[in-house]
C-alpha atoms as a PDB file:
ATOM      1  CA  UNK A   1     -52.558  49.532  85.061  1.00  0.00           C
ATOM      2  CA  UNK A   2     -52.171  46.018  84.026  1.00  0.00           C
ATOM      3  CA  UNK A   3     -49.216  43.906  85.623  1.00  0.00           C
ATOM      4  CA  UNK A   4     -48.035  40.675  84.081  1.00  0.00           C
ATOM      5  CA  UNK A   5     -45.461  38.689  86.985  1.00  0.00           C
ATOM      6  CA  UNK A   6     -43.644  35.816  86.188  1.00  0.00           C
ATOM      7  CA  UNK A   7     -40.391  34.245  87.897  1.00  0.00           C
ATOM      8  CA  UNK A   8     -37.857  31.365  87.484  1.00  0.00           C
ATOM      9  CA  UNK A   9     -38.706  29.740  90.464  1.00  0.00           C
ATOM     10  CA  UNK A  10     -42.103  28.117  89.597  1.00  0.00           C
ATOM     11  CA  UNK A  11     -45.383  28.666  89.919  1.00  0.00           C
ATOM     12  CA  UNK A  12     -45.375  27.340  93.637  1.00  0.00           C
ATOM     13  CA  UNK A  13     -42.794  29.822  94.959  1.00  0.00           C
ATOM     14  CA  UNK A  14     -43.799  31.675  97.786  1.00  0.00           C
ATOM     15  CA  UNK A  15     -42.471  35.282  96.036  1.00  0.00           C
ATOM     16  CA  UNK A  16     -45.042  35.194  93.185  1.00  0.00           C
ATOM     17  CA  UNK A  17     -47.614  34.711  95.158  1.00  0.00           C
ATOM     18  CA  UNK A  18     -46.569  37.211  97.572  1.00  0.00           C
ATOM     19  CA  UNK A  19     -46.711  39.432  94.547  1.00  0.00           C
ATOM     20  CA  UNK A  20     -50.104  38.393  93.154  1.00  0.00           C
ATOM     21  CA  UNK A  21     -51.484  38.549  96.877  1.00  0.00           C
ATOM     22  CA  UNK A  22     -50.367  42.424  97.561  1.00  0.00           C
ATOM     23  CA  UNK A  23     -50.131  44.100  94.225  1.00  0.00           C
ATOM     24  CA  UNK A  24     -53.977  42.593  93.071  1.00  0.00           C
ATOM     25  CA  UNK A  25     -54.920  45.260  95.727  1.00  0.00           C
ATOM     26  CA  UNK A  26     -53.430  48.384  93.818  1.00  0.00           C
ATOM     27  CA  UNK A  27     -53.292  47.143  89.640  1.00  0.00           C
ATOM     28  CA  UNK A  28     -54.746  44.415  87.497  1.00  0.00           C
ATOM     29  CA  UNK A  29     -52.264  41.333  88.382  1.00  0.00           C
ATOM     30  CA  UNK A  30     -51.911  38.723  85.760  1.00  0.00           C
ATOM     31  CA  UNK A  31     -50.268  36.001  86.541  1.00  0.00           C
ATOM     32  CA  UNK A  32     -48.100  33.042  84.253  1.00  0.00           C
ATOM     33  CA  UNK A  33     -45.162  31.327  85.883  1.00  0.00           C
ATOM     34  CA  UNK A  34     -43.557  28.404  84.837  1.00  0.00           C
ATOM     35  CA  UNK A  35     -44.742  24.777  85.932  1.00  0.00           C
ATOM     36  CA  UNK A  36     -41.674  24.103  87.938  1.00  0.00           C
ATOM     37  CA  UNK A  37     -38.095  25.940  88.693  1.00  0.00           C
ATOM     38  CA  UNK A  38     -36.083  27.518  85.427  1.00  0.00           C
ATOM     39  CA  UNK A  39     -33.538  28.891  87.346  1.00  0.00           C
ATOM     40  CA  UNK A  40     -30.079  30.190  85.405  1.00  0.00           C
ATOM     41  CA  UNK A  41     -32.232  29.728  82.284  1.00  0.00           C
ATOM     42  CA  UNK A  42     -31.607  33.904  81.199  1.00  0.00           C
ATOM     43  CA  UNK A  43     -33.967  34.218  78.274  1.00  0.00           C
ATOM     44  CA  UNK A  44     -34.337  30.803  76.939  1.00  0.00           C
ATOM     45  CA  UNK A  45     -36.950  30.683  74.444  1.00  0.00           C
ATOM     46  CA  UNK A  46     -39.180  27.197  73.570  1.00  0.00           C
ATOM     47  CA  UNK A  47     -39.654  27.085  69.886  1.00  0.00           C
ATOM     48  CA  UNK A  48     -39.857  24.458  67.428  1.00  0.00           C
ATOM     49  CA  UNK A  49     -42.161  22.797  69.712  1.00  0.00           C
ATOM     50  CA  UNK A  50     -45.209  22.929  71.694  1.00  0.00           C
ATOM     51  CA  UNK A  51     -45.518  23.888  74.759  1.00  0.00           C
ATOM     52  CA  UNK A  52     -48.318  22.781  77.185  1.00  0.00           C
ATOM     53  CA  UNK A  53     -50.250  26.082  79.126  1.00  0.00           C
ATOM     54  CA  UNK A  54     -52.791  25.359  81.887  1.00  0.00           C
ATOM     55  CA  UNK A  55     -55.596  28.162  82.994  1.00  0.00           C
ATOM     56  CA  UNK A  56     -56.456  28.724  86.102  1.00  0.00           C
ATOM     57  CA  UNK A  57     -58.912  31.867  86.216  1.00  0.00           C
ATOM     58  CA  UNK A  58     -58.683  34.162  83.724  1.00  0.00           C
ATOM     59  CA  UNK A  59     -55.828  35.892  85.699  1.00  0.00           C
ATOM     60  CA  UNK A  60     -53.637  33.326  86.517  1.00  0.00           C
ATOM     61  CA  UNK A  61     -51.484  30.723  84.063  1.00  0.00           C
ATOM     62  CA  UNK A  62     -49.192  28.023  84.102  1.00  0.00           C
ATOM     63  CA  UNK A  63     -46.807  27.334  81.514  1.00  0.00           C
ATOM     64  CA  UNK A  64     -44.260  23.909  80.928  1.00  0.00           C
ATOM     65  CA  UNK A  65     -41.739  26.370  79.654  1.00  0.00           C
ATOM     66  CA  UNK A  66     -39.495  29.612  80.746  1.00  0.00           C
ATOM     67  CA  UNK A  67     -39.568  32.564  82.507  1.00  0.00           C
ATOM     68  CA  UNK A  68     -38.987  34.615  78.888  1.00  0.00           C
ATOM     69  CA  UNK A  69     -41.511  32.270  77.566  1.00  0.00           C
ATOM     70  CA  UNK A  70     -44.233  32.768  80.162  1.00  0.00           C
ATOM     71  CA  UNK A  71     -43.454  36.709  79.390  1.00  0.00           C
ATOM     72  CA  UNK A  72     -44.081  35.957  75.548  1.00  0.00           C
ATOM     73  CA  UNK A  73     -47.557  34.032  76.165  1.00  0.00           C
ATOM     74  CA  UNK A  74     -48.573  37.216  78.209  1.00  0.00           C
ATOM     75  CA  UNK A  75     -48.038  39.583  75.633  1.00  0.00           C
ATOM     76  CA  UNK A  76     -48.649  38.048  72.547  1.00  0.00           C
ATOM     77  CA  UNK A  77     -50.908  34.700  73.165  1.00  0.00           C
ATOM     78  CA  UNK A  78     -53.958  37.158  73.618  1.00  0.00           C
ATOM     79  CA  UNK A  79     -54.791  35.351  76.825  1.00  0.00           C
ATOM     80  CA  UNK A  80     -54.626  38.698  78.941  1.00  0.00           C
ATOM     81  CA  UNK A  81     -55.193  42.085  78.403  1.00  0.00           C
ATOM     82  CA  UNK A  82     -52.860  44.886  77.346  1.00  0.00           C
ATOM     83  CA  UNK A  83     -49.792  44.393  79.322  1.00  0.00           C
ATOM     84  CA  UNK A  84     -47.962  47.800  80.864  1.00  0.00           C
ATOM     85  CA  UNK A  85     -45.754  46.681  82.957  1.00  0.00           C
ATOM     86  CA  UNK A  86     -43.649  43.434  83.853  1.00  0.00           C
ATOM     87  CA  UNK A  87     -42.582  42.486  87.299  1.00  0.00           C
ATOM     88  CA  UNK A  88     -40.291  39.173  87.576  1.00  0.00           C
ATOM     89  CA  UNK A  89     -39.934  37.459  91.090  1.00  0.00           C
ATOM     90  CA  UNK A  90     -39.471  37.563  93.981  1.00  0.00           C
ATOM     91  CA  UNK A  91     -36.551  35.295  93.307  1.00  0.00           C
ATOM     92  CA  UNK A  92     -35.247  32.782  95.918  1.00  0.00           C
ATOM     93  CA  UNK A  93     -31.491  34.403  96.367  1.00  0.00           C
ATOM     94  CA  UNK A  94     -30.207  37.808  95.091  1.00  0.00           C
ATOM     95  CA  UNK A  95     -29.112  38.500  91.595  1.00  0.00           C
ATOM     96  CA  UNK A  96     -26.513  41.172  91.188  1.00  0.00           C
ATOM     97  CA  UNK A  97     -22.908  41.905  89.556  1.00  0.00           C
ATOM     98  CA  UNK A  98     -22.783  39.411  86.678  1.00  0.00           C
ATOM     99  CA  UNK A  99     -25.331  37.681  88.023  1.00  0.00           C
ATOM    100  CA  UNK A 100     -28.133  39.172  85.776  1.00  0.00           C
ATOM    101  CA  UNK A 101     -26.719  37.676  82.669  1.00  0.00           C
ATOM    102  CA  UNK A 102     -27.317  33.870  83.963  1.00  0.00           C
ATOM    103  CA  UNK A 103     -30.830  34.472  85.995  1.00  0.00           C
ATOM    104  CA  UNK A 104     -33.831  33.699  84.866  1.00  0.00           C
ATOM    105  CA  UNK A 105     -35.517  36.450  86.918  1.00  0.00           C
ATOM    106  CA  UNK A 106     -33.796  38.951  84.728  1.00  0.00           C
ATOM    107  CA  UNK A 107     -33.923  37.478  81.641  1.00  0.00           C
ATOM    108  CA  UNK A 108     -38.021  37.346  82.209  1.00  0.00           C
ATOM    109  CA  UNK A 109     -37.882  40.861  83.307  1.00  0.00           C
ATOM    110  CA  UNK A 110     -35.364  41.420  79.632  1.00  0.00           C
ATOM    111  CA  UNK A 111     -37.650  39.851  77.149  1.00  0.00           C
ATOM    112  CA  UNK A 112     -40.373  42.262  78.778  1.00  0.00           C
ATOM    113  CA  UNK A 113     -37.995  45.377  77.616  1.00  0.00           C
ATOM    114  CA  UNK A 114     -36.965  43.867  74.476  1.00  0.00           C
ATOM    115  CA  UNK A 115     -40.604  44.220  73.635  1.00  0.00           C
ATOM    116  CA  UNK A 116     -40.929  47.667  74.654  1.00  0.00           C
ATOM    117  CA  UNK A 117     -42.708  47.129  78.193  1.00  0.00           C
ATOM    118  CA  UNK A 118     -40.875  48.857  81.332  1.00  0.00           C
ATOM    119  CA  UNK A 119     -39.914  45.630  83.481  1.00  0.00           C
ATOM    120  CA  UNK A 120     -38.593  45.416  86.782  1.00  0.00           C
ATOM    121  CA  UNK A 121     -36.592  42.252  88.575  1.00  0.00           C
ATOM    122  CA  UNK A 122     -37.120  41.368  92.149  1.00  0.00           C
ATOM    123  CA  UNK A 123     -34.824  39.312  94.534  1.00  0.00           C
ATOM    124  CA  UNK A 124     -34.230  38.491  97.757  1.00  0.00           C
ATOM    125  CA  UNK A 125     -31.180  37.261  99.939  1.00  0.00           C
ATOM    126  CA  UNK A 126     -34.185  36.379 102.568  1.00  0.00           C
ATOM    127  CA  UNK A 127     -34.408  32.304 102.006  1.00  0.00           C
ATOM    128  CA  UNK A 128     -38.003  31.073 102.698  1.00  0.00           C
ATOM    129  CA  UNK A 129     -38.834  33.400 104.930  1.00  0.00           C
ATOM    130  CA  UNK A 130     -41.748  33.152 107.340  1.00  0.00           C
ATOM    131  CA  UNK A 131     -43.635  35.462 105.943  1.00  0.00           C
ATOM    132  CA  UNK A 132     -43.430  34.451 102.412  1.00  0.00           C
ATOM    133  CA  UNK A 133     -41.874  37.463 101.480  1.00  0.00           C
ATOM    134  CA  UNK A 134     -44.865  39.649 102.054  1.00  0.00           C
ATOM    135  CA  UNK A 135     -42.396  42.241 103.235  1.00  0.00           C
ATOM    136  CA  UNK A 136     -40.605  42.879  99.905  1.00  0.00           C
ATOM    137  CA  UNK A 137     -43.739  42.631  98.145  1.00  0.00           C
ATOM    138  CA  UNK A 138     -45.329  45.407 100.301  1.00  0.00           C
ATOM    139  CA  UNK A 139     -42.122  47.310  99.212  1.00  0.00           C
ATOM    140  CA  UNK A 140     -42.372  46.263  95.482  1.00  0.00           C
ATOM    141  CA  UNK A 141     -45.885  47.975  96.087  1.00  0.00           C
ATOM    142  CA  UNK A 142     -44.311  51.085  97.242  1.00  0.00           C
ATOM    143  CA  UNK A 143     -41.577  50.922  95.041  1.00  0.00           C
ATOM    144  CA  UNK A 144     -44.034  51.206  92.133  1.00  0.00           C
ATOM    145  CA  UNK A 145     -45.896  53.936  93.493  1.00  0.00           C
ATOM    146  CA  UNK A 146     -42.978  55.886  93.384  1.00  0.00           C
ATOM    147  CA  UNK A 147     -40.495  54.990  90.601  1.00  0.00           C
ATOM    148  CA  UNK A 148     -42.914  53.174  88.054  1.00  0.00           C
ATOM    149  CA  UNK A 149     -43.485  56.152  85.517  1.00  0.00           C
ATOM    150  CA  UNK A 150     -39.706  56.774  85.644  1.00  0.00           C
ATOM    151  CA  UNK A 151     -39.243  53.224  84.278  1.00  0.00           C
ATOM    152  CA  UNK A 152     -38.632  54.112  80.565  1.00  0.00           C
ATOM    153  CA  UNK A 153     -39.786  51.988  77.437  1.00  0.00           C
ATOM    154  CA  UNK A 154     -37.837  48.778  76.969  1.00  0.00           C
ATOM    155  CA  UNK A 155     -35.583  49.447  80.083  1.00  0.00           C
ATOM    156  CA  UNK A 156     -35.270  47.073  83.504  1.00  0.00           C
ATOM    157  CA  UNK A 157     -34.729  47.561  86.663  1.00  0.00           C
ATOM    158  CA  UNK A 158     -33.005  44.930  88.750  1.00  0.00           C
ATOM    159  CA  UNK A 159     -33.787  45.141  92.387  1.00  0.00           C
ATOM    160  CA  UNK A 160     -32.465  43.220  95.470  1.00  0.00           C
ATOM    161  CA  UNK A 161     -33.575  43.118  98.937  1.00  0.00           C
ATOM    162  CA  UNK A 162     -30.724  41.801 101.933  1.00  0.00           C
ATOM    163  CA  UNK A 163     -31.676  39.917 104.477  1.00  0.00           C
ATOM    164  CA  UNK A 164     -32.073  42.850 106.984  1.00  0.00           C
ATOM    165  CA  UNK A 165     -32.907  46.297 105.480  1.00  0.00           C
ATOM    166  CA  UNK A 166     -30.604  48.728 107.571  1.00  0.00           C
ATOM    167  CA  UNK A 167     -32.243  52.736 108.588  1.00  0.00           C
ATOM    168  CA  UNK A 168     -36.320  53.349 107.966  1.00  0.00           C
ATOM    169  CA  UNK A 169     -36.471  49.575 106.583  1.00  0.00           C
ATOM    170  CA  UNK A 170     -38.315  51.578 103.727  1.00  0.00           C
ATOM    171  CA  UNK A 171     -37.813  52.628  99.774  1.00  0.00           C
ATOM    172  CA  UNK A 172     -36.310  55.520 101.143  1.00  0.00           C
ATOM    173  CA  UNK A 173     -33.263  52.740 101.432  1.00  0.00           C
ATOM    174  CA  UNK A 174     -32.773  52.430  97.847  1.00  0.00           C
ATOM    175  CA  UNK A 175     -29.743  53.450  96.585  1.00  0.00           C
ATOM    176  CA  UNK A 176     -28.941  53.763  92.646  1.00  0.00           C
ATOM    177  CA  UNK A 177     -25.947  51.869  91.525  1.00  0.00           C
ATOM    178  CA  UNK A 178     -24.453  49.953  88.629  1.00  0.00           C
ATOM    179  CA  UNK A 179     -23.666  46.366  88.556  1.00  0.00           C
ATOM    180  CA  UNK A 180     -20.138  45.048  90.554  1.00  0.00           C
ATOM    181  CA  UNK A 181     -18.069  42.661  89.540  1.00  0.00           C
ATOM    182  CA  UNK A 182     -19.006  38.919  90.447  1.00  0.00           C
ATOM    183  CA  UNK A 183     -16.469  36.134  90.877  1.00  0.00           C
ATOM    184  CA  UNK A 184     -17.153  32.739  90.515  1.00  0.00           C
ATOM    185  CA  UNK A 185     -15.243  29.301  91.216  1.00  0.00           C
ATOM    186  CA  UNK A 186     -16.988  26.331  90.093  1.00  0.00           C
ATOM    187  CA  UNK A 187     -16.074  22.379  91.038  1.00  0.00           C
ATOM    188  CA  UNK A 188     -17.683  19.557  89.072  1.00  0.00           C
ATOM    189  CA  UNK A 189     -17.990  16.108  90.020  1.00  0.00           C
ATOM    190  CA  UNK A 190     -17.595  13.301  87.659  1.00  0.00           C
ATOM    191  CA  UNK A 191     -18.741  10.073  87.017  1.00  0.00           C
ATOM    192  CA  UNK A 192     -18.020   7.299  84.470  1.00  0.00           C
ATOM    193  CA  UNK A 193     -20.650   5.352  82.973  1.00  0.00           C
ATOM    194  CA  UNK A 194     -18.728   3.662  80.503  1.00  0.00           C
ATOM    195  CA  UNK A 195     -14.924   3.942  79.140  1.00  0.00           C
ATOM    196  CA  UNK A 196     -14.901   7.242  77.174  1.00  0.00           C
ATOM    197  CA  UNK A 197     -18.276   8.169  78.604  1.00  0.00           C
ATOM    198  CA  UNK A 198     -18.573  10.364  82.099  1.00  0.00           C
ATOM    199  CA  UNK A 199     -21.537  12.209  83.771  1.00  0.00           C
ATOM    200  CA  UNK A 200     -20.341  15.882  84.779  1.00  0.00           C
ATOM    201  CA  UNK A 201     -22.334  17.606  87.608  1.00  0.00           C
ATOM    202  CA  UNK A 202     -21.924  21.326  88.916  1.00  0.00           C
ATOM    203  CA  UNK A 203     -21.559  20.860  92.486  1.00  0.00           C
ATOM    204  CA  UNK A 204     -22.338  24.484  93.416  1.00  0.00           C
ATOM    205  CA  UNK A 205     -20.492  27.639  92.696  1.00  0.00           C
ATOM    206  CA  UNK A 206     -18.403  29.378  95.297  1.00  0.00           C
ATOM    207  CA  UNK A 207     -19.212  33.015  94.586  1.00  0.00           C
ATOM    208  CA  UNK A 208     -17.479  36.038  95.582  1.00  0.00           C
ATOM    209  CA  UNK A 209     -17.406  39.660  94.397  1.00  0.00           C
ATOM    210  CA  UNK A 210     -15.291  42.800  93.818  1.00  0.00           C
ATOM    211  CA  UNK A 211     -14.945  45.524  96.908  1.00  0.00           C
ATOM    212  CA  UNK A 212     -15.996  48.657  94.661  1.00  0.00           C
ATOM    213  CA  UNK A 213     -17.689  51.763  95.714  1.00  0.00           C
ATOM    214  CA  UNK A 214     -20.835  52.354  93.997  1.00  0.00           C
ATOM    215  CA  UNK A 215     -21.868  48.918  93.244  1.00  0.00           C
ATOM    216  CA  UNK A 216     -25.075  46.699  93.690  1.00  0.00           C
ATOM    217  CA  UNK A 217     -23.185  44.721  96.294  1.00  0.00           C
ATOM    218  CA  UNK A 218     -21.635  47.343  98.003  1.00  0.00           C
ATOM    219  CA  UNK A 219     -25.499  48.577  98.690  1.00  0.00           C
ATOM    220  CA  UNK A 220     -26.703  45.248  99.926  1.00  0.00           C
ATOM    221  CA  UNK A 221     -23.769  44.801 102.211  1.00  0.00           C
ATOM    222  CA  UNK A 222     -24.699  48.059 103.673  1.00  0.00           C
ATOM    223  CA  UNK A 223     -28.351  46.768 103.966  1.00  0.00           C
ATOM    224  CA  UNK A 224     -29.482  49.157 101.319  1.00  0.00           C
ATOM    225  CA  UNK A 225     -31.950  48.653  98.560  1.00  0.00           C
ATOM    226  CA  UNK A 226     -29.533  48.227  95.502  1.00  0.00           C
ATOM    227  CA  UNK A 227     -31.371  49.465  92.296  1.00  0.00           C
ATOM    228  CA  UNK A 228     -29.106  49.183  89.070  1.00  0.00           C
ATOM    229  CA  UNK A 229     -31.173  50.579  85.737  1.00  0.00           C
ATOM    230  CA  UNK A 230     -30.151  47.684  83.013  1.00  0.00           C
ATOM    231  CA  UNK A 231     -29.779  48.114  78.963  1.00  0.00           C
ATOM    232  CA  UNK A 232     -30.290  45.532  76.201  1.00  0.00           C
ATOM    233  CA  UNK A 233     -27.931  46.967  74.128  1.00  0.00           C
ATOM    234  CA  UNK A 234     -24.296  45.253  75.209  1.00  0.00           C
ATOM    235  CA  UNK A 235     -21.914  47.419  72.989  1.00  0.00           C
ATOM    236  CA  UNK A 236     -19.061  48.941  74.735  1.00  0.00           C
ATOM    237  CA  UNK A 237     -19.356  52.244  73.063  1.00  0.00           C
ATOM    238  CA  UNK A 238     -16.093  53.408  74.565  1.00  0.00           C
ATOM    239  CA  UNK A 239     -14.355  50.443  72.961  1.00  0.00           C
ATOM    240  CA  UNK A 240     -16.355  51.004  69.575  1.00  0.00           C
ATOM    241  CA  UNK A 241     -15.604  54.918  69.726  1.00  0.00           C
ATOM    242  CA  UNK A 242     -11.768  53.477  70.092  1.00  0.00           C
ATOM    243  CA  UNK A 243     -11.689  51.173  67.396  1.00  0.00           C
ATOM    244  CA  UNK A 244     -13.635  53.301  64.988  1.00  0.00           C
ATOM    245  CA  UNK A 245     -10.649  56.055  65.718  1.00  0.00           C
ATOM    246  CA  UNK A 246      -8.286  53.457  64.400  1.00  0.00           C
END
């Protein structure tokens, strides 16, 4: 089986390679991350213009672009074989709730589906760890052992790991939820450069969520493994069905 991994966080991020290093034992790793960190980049695409891609081994890329555009180049640049699977991450800092529409971890792990390849999304609330996330990745390996051939065709699955798994500190922690509701407050700070002309710069978002059963975050709170199956296809059918009735 032939694994392309990518991430948003760049190509020196200690969760890629903590990928590479543990799933190269099991599958065919091949490797193409982006030269430095696209995070909150969602599937930005570079076109109209070049972009510059640096070989390693015949495994293992860098690209100046995105975490979708890395995923592109994989499957379609003809630098690696057939591609069966894509696995973005681990990222630097969970992505759940509304999350998933901003991060580039996701949107690496969409443009995967949106070509028909099961994909899978891995985060972590674990910041630099010591052990350079070699514990999710071992999971990641276990994870696919398990779930991988219920992945379905274009489909992604966005995973998150808290800090401290609670029970068996296993898979058998995962728990199957749908996305919660994410709140966000954000504060800018400005600064004039000449009259009529200012310099705005996000100064971090407060974030907050929702307290709903059966959510991502309700999981991770509980030191589960939340797992939340995501679709490309954004409609709300109930709100179509609704309107069409009209």
């Amino acid at each position: 089986m032939n694994l392309l991994i990518t991430n948003d966080d760049g190509i020196s991020s200690a969760g890629i390679k903590a990928l590479e290093r543990v799933l190269g034992k099991s599958y065919n790793t091949y490797l193409i991350a982006p030269l430095k960190e696209r995070s909150v980049t969602s599937m930005a695409l570079t076109v109209f213009q070049g972009m510059r891609v640096e070989r390693i081994n015949d495994n293992h890329y860098i690209a100046d672009g995105f975490p979708a555009d890395c995923v592109n180049i994989g499957l379609y640049a003809e630098i690696f074989p057939k591609i069966d699977f894509v696995i973005s991450g681990i990222n630097r800092g969970v992505n759940m709730g509304y999350d998933v529409h901003y991060s580039g971890t996701v949107g690496a792990a969409k443009h995967g589906a949106l070509h028909g390849i099961p994909a899978l999304a891995v985060s972590s609330g674990r910041i630099d760890p010591d052990d350079g996330y070699t514990k999710e990745a071992e999971l990641v390996l276990s994870f696919l052992s398990k779930y991988k051939s219920q992945i379905q065709s274009g489909e992604v699955w966005n995973l998150n790991f808290p800090p401290e798994i609670s029970g068996s500190g296993t898979i058998n922690e995962i728990v199957f939820t749908r996305l919660g509701r994410r709140r966000y407050s954000e504060k800018y700070e400005k600064k004039q450069i000449i009259e009529g002309v200012s310099e705005f710069q996000l100064n971090g978002s407060l974030l907050g969520h929702d307290e709903e059963t059966g959510t991502d975050f309700e999981a991770y709170d509980q030191g589960k493994l939340p797992v939340t199956p995501i679709q490309l296809d954004l409609t709300e059918k109930r709100r179509l069905s609704e309107l069409q009735s009209k």
